[in-house]
Protein backbone atom coordinates (compact mmCIF):
# COMPACT_ATOMS: atom_id res chain seq x y z
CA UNK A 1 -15.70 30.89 14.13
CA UNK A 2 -17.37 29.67 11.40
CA UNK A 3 -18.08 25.48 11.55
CA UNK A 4 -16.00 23.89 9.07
CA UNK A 5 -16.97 20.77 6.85
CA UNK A 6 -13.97 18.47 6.32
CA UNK A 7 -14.57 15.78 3.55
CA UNK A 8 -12.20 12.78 3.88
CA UNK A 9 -12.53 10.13 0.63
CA UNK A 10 -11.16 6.30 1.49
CA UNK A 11 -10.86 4.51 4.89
CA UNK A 12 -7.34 3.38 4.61
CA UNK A 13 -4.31 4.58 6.61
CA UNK A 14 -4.16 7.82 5.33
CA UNK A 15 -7.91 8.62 5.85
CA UNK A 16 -8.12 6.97 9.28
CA UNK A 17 -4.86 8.68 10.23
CA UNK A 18 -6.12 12.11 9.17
CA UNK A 19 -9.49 12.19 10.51
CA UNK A 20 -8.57 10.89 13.87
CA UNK A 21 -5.84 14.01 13.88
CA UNK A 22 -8.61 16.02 13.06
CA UNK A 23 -11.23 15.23 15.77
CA UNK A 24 -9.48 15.42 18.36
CA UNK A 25 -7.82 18.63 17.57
CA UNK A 26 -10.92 20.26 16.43
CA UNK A 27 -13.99 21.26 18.14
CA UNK A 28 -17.59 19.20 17.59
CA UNK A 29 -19.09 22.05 15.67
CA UNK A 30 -16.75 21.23 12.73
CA UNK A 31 -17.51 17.95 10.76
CA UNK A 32 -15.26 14.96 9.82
CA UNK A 33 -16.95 12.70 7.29
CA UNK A 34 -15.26 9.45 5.69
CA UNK A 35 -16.80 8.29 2.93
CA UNK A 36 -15.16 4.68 2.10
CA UNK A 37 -16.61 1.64 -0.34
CA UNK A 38 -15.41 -1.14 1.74
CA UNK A 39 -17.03 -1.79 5.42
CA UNK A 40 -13.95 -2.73 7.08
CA UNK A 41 -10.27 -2.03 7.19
CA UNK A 42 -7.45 -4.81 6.86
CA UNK A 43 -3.81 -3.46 6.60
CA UNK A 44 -2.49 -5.50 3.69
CA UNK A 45 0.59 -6.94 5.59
CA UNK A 46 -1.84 -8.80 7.17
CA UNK A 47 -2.12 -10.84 3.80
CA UNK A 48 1.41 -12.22 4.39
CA UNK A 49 0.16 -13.72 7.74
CA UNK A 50 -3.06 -15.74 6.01
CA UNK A 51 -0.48 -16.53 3.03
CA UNK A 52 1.89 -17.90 6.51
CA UNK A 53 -1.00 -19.61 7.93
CA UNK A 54 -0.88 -17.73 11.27
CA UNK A 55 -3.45 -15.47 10.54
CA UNK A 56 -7.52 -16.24 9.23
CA UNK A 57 -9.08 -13.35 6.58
CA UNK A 58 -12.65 -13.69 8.41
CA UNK A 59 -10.26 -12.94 11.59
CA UNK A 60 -8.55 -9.80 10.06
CA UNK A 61 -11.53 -7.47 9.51
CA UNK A 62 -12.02 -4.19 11.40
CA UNK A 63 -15.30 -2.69 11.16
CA UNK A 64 -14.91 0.91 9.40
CA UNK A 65 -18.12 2.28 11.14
CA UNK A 66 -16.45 2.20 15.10
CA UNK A 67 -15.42 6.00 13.83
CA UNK A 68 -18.99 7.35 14.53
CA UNK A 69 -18.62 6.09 18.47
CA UNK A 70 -15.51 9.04 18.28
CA UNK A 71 -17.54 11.70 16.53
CA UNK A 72 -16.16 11.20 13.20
CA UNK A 73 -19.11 10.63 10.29
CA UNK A 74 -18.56 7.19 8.08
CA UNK A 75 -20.85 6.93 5.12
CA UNK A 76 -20.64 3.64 3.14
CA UNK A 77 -20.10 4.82 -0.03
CA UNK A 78 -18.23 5.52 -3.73
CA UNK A 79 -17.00 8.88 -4.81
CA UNK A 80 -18.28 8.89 -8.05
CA UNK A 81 -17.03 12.65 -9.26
CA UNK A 82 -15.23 15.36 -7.71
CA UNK A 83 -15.89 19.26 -8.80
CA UNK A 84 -13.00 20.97 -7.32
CA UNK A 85 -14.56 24.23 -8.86
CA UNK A 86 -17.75 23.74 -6.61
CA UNK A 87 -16.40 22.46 -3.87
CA UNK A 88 -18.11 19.14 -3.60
CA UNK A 89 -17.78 15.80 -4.01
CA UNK A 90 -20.87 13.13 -5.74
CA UNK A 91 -21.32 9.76 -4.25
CA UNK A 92 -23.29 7.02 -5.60
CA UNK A 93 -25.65 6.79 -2.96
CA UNK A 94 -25.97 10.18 -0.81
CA UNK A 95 -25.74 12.71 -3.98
CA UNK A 96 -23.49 15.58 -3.42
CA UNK A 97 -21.75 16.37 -0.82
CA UNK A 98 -20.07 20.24 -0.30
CA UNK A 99 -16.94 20.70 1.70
CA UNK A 100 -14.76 23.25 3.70
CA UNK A 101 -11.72 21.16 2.80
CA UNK A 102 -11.54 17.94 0.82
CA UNK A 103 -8.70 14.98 1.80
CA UNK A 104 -8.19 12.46 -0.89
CA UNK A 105 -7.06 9.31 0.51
CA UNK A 106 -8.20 6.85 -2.36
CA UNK A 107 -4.71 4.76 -3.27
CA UNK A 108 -4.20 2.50 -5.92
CA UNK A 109 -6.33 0.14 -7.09
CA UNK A 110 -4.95 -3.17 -8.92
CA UNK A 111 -5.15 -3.52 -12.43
CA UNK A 112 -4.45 -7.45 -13.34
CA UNK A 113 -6.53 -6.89 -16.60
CA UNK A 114 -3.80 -4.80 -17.61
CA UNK A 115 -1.38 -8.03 -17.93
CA UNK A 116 -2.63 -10.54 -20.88
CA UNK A 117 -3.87 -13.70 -19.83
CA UNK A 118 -2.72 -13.32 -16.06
CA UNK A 119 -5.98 -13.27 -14.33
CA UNK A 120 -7.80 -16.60 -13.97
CA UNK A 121 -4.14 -18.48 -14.18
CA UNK A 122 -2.40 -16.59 -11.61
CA UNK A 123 -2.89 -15.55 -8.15
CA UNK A 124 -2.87 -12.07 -7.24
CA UNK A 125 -1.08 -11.41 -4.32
CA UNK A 126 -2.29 -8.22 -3.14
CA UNK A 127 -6.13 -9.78 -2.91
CA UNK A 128 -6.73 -10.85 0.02
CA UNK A 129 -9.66 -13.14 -0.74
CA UNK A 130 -7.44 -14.99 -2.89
CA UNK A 131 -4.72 -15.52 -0.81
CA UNK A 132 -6.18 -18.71 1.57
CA UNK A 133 -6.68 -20.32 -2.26
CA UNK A 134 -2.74 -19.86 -3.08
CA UNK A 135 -1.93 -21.08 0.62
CA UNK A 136 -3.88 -24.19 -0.17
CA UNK A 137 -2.09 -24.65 -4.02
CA UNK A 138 1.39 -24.13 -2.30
CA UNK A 139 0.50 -26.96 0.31
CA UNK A 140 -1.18 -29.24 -2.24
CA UNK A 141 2.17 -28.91 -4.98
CA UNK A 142 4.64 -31.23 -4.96
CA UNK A 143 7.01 -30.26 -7.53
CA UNK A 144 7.70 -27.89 -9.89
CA UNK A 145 8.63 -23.91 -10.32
CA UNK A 146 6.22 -20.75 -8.12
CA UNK A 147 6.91 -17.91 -9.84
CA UNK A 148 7.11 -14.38 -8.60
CA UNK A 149 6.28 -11.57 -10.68
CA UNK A 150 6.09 -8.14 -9.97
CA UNK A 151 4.49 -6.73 -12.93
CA UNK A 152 4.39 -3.05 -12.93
CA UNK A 153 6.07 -0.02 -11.05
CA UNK A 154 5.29 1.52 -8.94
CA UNK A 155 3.40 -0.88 -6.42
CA UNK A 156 2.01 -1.01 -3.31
CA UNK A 157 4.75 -2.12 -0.23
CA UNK A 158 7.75 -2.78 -2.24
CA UNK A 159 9.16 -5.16 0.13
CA UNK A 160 5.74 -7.44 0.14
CA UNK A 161 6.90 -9.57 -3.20
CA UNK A 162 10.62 -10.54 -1.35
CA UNK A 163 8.50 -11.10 1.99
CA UNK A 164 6.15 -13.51 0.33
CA UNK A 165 8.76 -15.17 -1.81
CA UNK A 166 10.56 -15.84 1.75
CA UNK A 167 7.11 -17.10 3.52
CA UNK A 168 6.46 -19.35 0.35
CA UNK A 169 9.78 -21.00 1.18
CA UNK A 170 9.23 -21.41 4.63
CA UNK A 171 5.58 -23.08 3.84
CA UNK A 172 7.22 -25.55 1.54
CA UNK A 173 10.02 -26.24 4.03
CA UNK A 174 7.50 -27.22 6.57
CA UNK A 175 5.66 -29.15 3.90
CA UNK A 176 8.55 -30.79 2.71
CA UNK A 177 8.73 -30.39 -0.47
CA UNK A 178 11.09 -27.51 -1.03
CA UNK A 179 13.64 -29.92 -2.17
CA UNK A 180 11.58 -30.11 -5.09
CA UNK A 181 10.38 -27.08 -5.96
CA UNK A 182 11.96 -23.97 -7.46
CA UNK A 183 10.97 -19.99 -6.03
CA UNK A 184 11.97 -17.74 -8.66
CA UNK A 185 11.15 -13.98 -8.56
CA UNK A 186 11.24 -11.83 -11.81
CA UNK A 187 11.29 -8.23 -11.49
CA UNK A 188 11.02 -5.34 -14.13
CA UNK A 189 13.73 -3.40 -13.42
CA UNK A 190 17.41 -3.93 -12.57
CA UNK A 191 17.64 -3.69 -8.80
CA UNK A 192 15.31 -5.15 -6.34
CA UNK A 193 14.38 -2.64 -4.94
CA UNK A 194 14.74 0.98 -7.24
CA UNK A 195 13.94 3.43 -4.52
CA UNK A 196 16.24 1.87 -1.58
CA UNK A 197 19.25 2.42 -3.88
CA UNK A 198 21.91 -0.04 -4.69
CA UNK A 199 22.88 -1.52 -1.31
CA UNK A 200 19.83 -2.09 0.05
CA UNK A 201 18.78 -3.90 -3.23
CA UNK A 202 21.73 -5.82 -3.32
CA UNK A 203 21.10 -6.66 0.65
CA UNK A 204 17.46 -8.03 -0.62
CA UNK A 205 18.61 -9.81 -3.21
CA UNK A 206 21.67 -11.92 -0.85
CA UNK A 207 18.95 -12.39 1.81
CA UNK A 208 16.57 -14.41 -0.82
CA UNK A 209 19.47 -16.44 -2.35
CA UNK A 210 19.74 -17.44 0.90
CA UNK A 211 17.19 -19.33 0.67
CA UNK A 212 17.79 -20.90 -2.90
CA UNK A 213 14.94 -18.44 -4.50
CA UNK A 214 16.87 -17.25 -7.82
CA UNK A 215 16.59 -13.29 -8.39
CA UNK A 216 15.86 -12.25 -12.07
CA UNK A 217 15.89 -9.09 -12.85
CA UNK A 218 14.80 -6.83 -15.93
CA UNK A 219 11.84 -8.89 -16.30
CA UNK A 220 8.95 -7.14 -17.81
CA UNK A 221 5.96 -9.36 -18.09
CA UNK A 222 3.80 -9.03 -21.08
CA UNK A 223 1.58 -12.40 -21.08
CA UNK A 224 0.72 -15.52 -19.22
CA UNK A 225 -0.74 -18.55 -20.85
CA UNK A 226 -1.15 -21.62 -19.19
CA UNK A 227 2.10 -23.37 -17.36
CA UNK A 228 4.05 -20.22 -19.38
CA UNK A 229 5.07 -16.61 -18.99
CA UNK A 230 6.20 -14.37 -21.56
CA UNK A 231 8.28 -11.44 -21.55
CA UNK A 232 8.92 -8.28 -23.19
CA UNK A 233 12.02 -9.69 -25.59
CA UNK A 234 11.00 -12.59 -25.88
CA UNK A 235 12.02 -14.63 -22.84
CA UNK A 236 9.72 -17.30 -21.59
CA UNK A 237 9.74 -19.07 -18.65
CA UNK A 238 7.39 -21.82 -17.58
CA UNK A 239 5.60 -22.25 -13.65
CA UNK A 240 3.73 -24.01 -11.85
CA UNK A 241 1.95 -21.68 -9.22
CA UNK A 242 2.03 -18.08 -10.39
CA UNK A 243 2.01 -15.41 -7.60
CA UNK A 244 1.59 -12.37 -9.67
CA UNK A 245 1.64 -8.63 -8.27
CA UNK A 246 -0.37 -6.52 -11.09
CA UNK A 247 -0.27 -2.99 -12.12
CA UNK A 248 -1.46 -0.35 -10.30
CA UNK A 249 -3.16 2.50 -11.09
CA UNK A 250 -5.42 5.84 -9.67
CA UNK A 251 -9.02 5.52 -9.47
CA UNK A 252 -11.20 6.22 -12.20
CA UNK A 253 -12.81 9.21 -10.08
CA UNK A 254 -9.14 11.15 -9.74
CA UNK A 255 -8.30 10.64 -13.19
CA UNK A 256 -11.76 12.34 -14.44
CA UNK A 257 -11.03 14.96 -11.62
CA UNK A 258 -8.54 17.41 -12.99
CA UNK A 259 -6.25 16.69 -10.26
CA UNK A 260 -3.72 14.23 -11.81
CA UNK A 261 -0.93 15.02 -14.37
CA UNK A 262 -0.27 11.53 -15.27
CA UNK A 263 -1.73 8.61 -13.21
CA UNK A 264 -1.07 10.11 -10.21
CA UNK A 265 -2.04 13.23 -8.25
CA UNK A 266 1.02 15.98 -7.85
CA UNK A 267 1.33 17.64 -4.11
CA UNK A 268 3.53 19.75 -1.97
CA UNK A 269 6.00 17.34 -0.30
CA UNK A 270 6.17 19.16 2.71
CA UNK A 271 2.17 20.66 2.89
CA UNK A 272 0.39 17.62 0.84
CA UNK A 273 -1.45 20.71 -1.11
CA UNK A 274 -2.91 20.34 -4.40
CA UNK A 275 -2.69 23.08 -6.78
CA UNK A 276 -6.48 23.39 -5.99
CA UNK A 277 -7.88 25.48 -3.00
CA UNK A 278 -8.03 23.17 0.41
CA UNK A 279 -7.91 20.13 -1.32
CA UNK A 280 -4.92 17.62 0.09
CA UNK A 281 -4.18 14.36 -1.33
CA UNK A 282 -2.41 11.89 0.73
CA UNK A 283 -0.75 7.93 0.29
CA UNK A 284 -0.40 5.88 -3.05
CA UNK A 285 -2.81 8.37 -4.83
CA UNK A 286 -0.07 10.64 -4.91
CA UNK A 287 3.25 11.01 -6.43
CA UNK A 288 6.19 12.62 -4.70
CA UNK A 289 9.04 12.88 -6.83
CA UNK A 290 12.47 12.24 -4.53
CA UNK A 291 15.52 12.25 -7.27
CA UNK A 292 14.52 9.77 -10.08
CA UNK A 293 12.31 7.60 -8.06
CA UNK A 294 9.05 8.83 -5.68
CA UNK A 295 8.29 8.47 -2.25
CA UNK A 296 6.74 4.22 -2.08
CA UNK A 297 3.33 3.66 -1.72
CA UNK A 298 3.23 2.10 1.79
CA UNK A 299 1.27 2.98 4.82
CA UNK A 300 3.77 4.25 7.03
CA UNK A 301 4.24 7.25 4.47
CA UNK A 302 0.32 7.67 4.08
CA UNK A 303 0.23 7.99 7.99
CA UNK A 304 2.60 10.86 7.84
CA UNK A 305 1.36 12.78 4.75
CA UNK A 306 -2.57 12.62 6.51
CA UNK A 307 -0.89 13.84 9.60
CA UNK A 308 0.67 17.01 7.95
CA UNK A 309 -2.11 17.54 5.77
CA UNK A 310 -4.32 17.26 9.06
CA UNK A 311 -2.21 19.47 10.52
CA UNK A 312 -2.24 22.05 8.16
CA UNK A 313 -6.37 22.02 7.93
CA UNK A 314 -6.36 22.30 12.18
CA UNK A 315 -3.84 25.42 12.10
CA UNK A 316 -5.57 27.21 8.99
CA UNK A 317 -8.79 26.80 11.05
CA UNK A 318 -7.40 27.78 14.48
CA UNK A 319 -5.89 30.44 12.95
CA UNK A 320 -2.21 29.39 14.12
CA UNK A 321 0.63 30.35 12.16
CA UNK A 322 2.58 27.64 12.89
CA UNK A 323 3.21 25.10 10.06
CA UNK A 324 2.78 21.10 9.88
CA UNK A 325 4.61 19.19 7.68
CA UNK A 326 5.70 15.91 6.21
CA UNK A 327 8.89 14.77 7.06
CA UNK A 328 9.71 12.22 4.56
CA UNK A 329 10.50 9.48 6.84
CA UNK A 330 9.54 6.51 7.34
CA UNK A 331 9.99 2.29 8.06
CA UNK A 332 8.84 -1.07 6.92
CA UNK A 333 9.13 -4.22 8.32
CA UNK A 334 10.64 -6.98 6.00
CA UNK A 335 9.61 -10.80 6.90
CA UNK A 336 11.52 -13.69 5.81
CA UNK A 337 9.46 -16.58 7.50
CA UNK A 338 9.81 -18.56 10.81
CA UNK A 339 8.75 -15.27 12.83
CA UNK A 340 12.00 -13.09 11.70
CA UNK A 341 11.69 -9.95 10.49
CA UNK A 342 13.55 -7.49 9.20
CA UNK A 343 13.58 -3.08 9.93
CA UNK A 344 14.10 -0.93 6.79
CA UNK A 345 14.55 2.89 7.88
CA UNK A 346 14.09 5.04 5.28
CA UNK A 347 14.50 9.13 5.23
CA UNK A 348 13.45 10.23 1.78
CA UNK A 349 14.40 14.45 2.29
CA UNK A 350 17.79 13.45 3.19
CA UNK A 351 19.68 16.50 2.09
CA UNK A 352 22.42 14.04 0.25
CA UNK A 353 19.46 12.22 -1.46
CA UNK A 354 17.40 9.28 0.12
CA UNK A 355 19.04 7.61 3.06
CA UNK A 356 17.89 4.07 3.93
CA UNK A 357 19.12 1.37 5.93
CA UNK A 358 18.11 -2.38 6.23
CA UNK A 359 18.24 -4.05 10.07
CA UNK A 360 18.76 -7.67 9.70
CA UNK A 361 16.40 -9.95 10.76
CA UNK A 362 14.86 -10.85 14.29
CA UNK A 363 11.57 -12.00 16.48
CA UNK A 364 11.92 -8.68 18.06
CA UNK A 365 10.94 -7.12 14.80
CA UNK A 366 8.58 -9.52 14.16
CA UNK A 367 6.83 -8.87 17.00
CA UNK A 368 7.04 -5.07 16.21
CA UNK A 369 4.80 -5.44 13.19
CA UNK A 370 2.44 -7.06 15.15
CA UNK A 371 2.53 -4.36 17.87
CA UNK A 372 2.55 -1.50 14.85
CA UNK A 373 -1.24 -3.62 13.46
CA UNK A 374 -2.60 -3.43 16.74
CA UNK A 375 -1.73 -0.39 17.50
CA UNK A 376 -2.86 1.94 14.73
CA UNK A 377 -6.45 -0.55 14.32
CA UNK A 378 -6.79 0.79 18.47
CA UNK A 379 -6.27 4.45 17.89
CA UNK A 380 -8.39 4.62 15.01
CA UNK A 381 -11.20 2.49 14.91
CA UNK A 382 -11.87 0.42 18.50
């Protein structure tokens, strides 16, 4: 049998979850290499627990390179071009790189240029490094309006926004000074939550009037100035701590790649197959049409796609006929503060059309999100 190069691009959960499938269902004469920018890996739920308090970012960091001690090759580096015609891949540092099969695993990157005036008067909720700064401005406020926005679709972990909107009130509580202080969340579209359907949405939205934070939907953002947002229409509405959640978007290397239609790279649902010879694409990058919505970008469904397209790679190599595939289900866990959290159970190939169900609250779930962190961050990197 001919040795087999497999080229995996980004460290996050679909990369991680994919090459760890790999090695240990392949031989050591075939090669796994990561290539990934960042040095460590840091699940981004974890940035509602530094947001809580109960969790430091210097305390949050995995080192990316504990996947050489399991045979798997990490090189520190940027994908700078893919040829899918060649067959290889150019990073910034290495040069190029040729492959057997190629496994994109890039997601989205955050775009809060894209929103006028939002960055430098806003915090942006899905940054980690600026999340300890917000935690501080929530502790130090004592009156006023936090705002909420999600400002494009899709995004990254739809439930995060409601999560953090529900944490924010629990700080203040603790603080004292909720009394005086408004939580408002605006949203672009008409439901909370598009892709859970109208129940669950509705379910969202009575669980965060609960807590006095006021729902407003159909609220596309088009500028911030200072102590004011805008939106499209016309509607303005002022704040005091803005806790924005930008635009999304592919990375500049897919986009120049051939591979996308639109923003977003176009797969099998079942295989995670490009229309290009063995190249897979797995996670946010992609966009799997279910109905009128796509599958969410969120981990849990990144974990799955690498492990089908993983699968497929191990068979075509062992030469077994038997097929791996993605299954279209899925969970999240959905925190509302004071260690309660929430189960969402989602199965997006539901023959009768997307199928999800939201568990109510409990420290039992809670504590499964923590066990779910921990787990993954063992089998893949320690």
């Amino acid at each position: 049998m001919t040795a087999k190069r497999i080229l995996i691009l980004g460290a996050g959960f679909g990369g991680l979850a994919a090459a760890n499938k790999l090695r240990k269902s392949l031989s050591q004469d075939h090669r796994i290499i990561v290539i990934d920018r960042k040095k460590s890996f840091m699940m981004g739920l974890v940035n509602l627990w530094i947001l809580a308090g109960s969790r430091g970012l210097e305390d949050s960091q995995t080192p990316i390179d504990g996947l050489n001690s399991r045979g798997i090759e990490y090189l520190n580096d940027e994908a700078v071009k893919i040829d899918p015609d060649s067959s290889r891949v150019q990073t910034a540092a290495h040069g190029w790189i040729t492959y057997d099969y190629l496994v994109i695993a890039l997601g989205s990157e955050l775009a809060p240029e894209r929103i006028n005036g939002f960055v430098g008067r806003g915090f942006n909720l899905y940054d980690s490094s600026q999340v300890p700064a917000l935690r501080e401005k929530l502790l130090a406020i004592k009156r006023g309006r936090v705002a909420i926005s999600i400002m494009g679709l899709p995004y990254k972990c739809p439930p995060a926004p409601y999560e953090a909107a529900m944490i924010i009130n629990d700080i203040l509580t603790k603080n004292g000074t909720r009394g005086t202080i408004d939580i408002d969340m605006y949203v672009p579209s008409p439901l909370s939550l598009p892709i859970a359907g109208p129940k669950v949405s509705a379910d969202v939205v009575a669980t965060i009037e609960k807590y006095g934070i006021k729902f407003n939907p159909s609220c596309k953002i088009s500028s911030v100035r200072d102590g004011e947002i805008e939106f499209e229409g016309g509607r303005k509405e002022t704040y005091d701590v803005l806790v924005g959640i930008p635009p999304h978007r592919s990375p500049d290397v897919i986009k120049s790649s051939g591979l996308t239609t639109r923003e977003w790279i176009s797969v099998n649902r079942q295989t995670m197959r490009t229309d290009r010879k063995n190249i897979f694409a797995v996670g946010d990058v992609t966009e799997i049409k279910v109905g009128q919505s796509a599958i969410p970008k969120a981990g849990i469904f990144a974990e799955g796609q690498a492990k089908a397209a993983a699968g497929q790679i191990i068979n075509e190599i062992n030469n077994d006929k038997s097929e791996a595939s993605f299954d279209g289900q899925g969970f999240c866990f959905m925190e509302i503060g004071g260690r309660q959290a929430g189960y969402v159970k989602a199965d997006f190939y539901n023959p009768d059309g997307p199928l999800l169900s939201l568990e109510p609250p409990s420290e039992a779930n809670y504590e499964k999100k923590h066990d779910f962190e921990r787990s993954r961050i063992r089998e893949w990197l320690l």
